[in-house]
C-alpha atoms as a PDB file:
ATOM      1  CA  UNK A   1       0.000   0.000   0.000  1.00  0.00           C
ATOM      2  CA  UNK A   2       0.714   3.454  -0.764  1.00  0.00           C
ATOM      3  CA  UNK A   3       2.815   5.356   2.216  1.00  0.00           C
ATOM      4  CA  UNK A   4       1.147   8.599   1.509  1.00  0.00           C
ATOM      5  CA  UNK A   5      -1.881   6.944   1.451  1.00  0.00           C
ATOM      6  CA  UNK A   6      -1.347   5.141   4.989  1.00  0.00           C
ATOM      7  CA  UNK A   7      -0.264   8.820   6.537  1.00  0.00           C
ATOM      8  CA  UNK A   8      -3.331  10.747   5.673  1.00  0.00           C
ATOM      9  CA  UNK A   9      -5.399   7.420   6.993  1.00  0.00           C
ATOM     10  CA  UNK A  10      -3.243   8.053  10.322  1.00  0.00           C
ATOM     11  CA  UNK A  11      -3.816  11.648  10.369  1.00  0.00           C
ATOM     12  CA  UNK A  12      -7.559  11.226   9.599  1.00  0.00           C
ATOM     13  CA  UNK A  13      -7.803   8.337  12.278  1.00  0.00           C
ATOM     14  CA  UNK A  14      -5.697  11.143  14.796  1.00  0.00           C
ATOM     15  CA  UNK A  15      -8.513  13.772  13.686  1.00  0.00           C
ATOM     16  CA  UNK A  16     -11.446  11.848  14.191  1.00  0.00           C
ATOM     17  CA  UNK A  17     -10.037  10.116  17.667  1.00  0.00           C
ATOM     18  CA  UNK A  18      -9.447  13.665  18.930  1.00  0.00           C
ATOM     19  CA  UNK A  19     -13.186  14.780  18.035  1.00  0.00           C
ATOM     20  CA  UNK A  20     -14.372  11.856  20.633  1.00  0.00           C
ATOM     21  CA  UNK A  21     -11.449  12.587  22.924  1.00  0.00           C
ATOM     22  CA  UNK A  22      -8.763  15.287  23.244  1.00  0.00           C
ATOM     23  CA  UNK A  23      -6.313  13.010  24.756  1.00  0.00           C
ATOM     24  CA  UNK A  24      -7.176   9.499  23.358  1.00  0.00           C
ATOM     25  CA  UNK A  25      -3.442   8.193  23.351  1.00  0.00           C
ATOM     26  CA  UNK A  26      -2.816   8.656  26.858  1.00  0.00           C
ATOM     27  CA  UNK A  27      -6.600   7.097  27.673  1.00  0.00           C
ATOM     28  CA  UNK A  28      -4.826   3.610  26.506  1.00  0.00           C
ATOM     29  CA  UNK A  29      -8.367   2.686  24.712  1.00  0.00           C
ATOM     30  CA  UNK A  30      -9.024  -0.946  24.385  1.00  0.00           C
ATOM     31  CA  UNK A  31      -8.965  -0.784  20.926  1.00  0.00           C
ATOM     32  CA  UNK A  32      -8.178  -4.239  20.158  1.00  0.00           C
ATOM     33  CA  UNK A  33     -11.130  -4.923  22.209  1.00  0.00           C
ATOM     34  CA  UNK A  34     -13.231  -2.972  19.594  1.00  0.00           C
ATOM     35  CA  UNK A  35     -11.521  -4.752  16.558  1.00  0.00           C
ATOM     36  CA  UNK A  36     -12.620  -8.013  17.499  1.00  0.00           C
ATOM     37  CA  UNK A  37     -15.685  -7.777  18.416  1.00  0.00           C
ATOM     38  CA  UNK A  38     -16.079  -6.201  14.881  1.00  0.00           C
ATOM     39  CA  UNK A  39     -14.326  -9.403  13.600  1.00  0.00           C
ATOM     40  CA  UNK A  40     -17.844 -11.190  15.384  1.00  0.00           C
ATOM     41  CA  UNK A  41     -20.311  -8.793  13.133  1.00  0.00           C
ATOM     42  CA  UNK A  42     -18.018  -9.403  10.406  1.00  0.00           C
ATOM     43  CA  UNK A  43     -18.736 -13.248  10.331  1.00  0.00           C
ATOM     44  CA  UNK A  44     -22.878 -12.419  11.022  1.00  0.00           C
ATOM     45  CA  UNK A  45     -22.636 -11.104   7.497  1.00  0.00           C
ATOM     46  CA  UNK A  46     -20.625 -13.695   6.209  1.00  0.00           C
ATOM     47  CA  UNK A  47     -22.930 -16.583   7.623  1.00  0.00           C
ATOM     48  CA  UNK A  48     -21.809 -18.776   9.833  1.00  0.00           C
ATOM     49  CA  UNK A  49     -24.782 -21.267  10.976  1.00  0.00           C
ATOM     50  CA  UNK A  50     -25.096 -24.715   9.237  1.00  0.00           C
ATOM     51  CA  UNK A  51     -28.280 -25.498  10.381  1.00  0.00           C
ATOM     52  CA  UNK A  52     -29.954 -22.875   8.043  1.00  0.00           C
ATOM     53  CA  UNK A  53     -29.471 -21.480   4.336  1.00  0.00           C
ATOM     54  CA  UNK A  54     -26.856 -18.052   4.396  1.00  0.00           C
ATOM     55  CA  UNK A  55     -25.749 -15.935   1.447  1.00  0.00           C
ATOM     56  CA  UNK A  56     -22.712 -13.992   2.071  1.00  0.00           C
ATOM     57  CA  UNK A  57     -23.498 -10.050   1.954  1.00  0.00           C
ATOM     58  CA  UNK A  58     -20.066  -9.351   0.763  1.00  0.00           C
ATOM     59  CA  UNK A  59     -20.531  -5.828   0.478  1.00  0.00           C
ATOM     60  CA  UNK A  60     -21.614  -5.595   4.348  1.00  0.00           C
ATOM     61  CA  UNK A  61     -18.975  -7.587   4.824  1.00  0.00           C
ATOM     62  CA  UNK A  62     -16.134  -5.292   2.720  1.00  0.00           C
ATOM     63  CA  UNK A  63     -17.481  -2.467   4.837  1.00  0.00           C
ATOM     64  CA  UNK A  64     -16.558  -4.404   8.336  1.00  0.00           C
ATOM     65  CA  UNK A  65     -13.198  -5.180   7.317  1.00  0.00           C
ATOM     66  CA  UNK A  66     -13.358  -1.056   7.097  1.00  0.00           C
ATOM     67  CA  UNK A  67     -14.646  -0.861  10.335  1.00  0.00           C
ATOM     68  CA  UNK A  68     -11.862  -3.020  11.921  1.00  0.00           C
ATOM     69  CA  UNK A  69      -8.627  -1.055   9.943  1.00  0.00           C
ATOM     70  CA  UNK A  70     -10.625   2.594  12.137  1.00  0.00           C
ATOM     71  CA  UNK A  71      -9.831   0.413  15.395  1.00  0.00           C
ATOM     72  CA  UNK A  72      -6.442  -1.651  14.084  1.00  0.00           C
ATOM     73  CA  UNK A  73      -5.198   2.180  12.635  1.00  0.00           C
ATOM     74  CA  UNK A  74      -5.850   3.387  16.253  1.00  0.00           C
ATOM     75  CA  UNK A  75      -4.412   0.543  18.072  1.00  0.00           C
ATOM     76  CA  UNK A  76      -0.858   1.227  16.515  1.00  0.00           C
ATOM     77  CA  UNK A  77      -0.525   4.849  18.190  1.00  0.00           C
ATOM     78  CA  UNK A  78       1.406   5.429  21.079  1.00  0.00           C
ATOM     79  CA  UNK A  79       2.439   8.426  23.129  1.00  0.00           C
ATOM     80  CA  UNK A  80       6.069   8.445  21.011  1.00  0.00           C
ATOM     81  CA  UNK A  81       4.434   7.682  17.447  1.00  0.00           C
ATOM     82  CA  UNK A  82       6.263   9.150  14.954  1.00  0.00           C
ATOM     83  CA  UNK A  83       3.095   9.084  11.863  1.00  0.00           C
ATOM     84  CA  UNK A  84       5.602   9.375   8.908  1.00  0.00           C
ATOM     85  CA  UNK A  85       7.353   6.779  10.516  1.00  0.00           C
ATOM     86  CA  UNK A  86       4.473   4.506  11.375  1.00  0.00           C
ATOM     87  CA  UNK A  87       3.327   4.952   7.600  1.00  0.00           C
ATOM     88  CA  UNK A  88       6.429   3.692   5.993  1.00  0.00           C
ATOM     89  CA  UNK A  89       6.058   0.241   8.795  1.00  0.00           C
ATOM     90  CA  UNK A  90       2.473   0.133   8.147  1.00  0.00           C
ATOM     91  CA  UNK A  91       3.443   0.710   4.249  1.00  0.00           C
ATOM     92  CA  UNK A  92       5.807  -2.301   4.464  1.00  0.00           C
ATOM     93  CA  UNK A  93       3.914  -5.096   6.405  1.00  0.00           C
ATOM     94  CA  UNK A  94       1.114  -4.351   3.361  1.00  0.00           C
ATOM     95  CA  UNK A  95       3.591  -4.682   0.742  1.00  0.00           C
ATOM     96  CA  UNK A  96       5.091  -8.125   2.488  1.00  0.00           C
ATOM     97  CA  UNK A  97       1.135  -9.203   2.015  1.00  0.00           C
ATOM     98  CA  UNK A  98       1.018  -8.552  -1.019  1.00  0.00           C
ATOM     99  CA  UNK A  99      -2.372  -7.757  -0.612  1.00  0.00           C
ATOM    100  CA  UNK A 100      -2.840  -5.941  -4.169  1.00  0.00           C
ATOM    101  CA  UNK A 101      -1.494  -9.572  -6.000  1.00  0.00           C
ATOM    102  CA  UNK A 102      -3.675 -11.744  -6.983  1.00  0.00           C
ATOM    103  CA  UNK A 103      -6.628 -11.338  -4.674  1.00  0.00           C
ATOM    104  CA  UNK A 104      -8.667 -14.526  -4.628  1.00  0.00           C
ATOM    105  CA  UNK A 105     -12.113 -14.580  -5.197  1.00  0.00           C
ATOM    106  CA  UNK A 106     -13.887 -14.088  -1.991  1.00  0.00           C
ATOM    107  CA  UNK A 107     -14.439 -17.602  -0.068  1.00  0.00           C
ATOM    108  CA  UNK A 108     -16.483 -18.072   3.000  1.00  0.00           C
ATOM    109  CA  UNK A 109     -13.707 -20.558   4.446  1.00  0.00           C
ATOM    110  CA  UNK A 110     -10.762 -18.129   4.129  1.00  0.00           C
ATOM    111  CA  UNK A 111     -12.809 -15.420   5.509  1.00  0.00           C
ATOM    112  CA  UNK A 112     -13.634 -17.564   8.359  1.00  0.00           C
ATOM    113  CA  UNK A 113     -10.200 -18.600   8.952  1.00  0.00           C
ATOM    114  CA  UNK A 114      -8.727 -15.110   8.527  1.00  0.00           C
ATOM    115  CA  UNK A 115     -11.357 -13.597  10.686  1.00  0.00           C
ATOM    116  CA  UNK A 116     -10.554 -15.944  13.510  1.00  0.00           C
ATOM    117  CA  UNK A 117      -6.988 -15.710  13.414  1.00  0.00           C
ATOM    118  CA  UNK A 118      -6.974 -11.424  13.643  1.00  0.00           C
ATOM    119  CA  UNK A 119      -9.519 -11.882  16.464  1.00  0.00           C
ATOM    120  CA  UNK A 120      -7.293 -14.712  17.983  1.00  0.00           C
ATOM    121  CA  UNK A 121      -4.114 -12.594  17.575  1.00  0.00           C
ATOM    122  CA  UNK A 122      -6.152  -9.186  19.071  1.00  0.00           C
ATOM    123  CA  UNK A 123      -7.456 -11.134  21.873  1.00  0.00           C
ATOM    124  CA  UNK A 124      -3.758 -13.076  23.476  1.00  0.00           C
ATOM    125  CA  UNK A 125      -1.945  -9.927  22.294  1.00  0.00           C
ATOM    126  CA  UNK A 126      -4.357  -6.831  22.859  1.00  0.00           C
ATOM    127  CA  UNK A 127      -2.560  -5.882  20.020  1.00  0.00           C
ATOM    128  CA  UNK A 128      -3.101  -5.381  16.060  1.00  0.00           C
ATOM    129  CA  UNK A 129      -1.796  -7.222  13.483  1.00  0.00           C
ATOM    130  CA  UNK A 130      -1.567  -5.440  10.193  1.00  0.00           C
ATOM    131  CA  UNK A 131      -0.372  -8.698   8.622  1.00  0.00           C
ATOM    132  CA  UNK A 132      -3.423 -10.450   9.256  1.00  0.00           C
ATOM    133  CA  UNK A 133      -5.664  -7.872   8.542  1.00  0.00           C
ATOM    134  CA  UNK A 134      -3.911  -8.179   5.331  1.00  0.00           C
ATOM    135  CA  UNK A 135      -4.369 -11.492   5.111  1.00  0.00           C
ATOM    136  CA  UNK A 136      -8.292 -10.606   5.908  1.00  0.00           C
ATOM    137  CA  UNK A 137      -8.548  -8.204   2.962  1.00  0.00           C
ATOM    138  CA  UNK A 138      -7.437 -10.978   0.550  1.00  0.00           C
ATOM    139  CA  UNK A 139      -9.809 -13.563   1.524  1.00  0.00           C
ATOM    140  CA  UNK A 140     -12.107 -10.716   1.463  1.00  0.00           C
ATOM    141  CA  UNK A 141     -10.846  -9.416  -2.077  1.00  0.00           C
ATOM    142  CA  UNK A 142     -10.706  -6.229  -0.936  1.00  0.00           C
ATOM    143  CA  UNK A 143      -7.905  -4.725  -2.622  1.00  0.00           C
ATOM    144  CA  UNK A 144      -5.452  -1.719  -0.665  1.00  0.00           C
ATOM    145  CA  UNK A 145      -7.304   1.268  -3.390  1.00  0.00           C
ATOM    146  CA  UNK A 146     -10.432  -0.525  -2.499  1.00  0.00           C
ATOM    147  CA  UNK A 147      -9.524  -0.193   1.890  1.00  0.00           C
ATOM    148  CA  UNK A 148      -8.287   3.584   1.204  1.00  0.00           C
ATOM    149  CA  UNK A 149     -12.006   4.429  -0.847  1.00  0.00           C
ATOM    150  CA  UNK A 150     -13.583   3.295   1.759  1.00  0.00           C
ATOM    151  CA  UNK A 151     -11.771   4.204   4.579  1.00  0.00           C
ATOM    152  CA  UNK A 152     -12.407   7.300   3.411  1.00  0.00           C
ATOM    153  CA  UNK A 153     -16.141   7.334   3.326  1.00  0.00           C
ATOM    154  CA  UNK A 154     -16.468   6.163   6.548  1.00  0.00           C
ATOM    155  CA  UNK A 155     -14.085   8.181   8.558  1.00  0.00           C
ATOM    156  CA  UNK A 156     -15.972  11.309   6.952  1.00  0.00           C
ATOM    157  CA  UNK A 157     -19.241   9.535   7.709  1.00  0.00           C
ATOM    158  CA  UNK A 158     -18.092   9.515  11.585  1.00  0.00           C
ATOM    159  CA  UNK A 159     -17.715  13.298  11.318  1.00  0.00           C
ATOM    160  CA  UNK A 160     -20.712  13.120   9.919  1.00  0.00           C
ATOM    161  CA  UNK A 161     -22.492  11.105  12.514  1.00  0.00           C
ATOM    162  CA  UNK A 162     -20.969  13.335  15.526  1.00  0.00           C
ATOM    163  CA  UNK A 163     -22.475  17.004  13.177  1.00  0.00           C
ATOM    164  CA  UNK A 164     -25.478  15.035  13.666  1.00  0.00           C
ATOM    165  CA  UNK A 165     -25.901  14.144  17.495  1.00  0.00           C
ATOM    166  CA  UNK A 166     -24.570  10.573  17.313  1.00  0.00           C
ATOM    167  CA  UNK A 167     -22.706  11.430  20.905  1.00  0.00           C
ATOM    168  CA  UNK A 168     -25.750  12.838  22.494  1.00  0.00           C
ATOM    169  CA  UNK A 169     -28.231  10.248  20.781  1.00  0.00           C
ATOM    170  CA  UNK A 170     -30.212  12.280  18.356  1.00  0.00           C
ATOM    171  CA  UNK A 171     -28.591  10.850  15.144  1.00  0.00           C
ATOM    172  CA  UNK A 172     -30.659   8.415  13.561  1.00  0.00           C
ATOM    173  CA  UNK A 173     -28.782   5.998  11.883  1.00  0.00           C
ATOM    174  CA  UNK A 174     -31.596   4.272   9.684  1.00  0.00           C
ATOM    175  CA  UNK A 175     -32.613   6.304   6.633  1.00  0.00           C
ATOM    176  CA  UNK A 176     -35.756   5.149   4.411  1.00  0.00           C
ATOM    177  CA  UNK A 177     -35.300   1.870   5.444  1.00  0.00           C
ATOM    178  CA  UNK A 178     -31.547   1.414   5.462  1.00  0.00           C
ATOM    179  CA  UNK A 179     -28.414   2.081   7.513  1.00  0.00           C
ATOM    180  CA  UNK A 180     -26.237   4.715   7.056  1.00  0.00           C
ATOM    181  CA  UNK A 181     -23.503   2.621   5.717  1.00  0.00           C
ATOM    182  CA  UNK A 182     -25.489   1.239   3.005  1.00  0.00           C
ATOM    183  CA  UNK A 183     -26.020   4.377   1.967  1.00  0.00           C
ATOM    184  CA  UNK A 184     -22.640   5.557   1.755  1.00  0.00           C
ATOM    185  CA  UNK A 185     -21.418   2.454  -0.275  1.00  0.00           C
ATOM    186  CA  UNK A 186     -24.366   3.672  -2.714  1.00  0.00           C
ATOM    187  CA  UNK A 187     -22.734   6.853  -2.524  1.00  0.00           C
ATOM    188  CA  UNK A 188     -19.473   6.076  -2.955  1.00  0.00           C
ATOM    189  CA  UNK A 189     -19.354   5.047  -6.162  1.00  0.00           C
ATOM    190  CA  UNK A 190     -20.801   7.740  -7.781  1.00  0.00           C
ATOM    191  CA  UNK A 191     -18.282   9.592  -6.497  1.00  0.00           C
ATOM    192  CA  UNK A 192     -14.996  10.294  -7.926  1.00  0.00           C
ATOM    193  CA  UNK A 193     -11.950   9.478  -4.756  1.00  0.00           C
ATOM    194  CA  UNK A 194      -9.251  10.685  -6.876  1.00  0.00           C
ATOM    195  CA  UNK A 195     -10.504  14.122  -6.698  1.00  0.00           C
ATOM    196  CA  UNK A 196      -8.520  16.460  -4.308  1.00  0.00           C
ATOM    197  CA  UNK A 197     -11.935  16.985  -2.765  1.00  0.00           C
ATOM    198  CA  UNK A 198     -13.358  13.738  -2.582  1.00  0.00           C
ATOM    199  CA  UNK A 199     -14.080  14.219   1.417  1.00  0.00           C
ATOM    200  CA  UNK A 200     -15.491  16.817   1.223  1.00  0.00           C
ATOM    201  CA  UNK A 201     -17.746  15.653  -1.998  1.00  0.00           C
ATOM    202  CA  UNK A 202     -18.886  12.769   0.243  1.00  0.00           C
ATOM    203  CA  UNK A 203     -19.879  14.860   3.074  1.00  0.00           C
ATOM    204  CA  UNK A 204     -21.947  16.821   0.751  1.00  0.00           C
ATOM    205  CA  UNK A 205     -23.307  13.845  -0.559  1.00  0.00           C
ATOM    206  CA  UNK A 206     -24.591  12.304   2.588  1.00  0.00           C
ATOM    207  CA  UNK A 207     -25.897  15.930   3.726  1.00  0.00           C
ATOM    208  CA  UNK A 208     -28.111  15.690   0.967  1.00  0.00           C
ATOM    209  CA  UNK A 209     -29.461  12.648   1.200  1.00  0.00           C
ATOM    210  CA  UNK A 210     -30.025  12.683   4.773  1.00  0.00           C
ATOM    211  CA  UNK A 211     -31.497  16.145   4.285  1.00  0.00           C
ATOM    212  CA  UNK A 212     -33.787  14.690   2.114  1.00  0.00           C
ATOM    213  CA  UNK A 213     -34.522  11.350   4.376  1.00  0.00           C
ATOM    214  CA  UNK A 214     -35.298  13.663   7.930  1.00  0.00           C
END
């Protein structure tokens, strides 16, 4: 994965931790905590019961392994951390992945076993593992360009939530039926993320719509 692309994830992730919290690195978060239990609502959308008929919702799914990088991303800060720094690691343990090469087509037995083993890993540790994530994204087929998209629209749709009264409860998450997140993946791609403003294009996209939905 791109290093410039990792730093400005970083210093969104910084941003959006410091809207919750002024001082979330010395609060020592259990963010690891978080990622897993993500890594459980991950494998709801996935399907994991024998004893009845499940269809993978791969897009819900895509957009969990999202969820989990917010938490892993935050997990690797510490009072010293360098960002540039922690990019060009971050950059490296992706590129030793080789999570861009020959992504597999998504299968629900890889996704199991890579969910499992990041949880595992978070849970003895209370640490994250950017090689397993990595190894996540690939069973997911969710490419590095694919992660950044989408990390994208949904770090701008947490500033988005906390405009609206997510802290204080008044947000309301469901719009005409569906969450907020399906309506951002809807979003996104009619939206163009190589475009210097592409944040702030998204914003204004989900403005509108929930404008429209209140």
């Amino acid at each position: 994965m791109n290093r410039d692309a990792v730093l400005n994830m970083l210093q969104m992730q910084h941003r959006m931790n410091t809207r919750v919290h002024e001082h979330w690195i010395a609060q020592n978060f259990e963010w690891y905590r978080a990622a897993w239990i993500e890594c459980g609502e991950l494998m709801d959308h996935v399907g994991y019961k024998w004893w009845k008929k499940q269809t993978p919702d791969m897009e819900q799914v895509r957009l969990e392994v999202v969820d989990i990088w917010h938490f892993g991303l935050s997990a690797l800060f510490d009072a010293e951390t360098d960002l540039p720094d922690l990019a060009k690691a971050i950059s490296a343990n992706f590129d030793a992945a080789s999570t861009d090469e020959g992504a597999p087509e998504s299968d629900v037995a890889q996704i199991h076993a890579a969910t499992e083993a990041l949880a595992q890993h978070a849970l003895a540790s209370k640490t994250f593992s950017v090689p397993l994530f990595a190894e996540l994204m690939r069973a997911c087929g969710l490419s590095a360009d694919d992660l950044y998209r989408h990390y994208i629209g949904k770090n701008v749709l947490n500033f988005f939530r906390q405009d609206h009264g997510y802290q204080d409860g008044t947000y309301v998450k469901q719009w005409q039926g569906r969450e907020d997140n399906e309506h951002l993946s809807e979003l996104l791609e009619s939206l163009d993320d190589a475009a210097p403003d592409f944040p702030e294009q998204v914003y204004q996209a989900l403005e509108s719509r929930y404008s429209a939905a209140s």
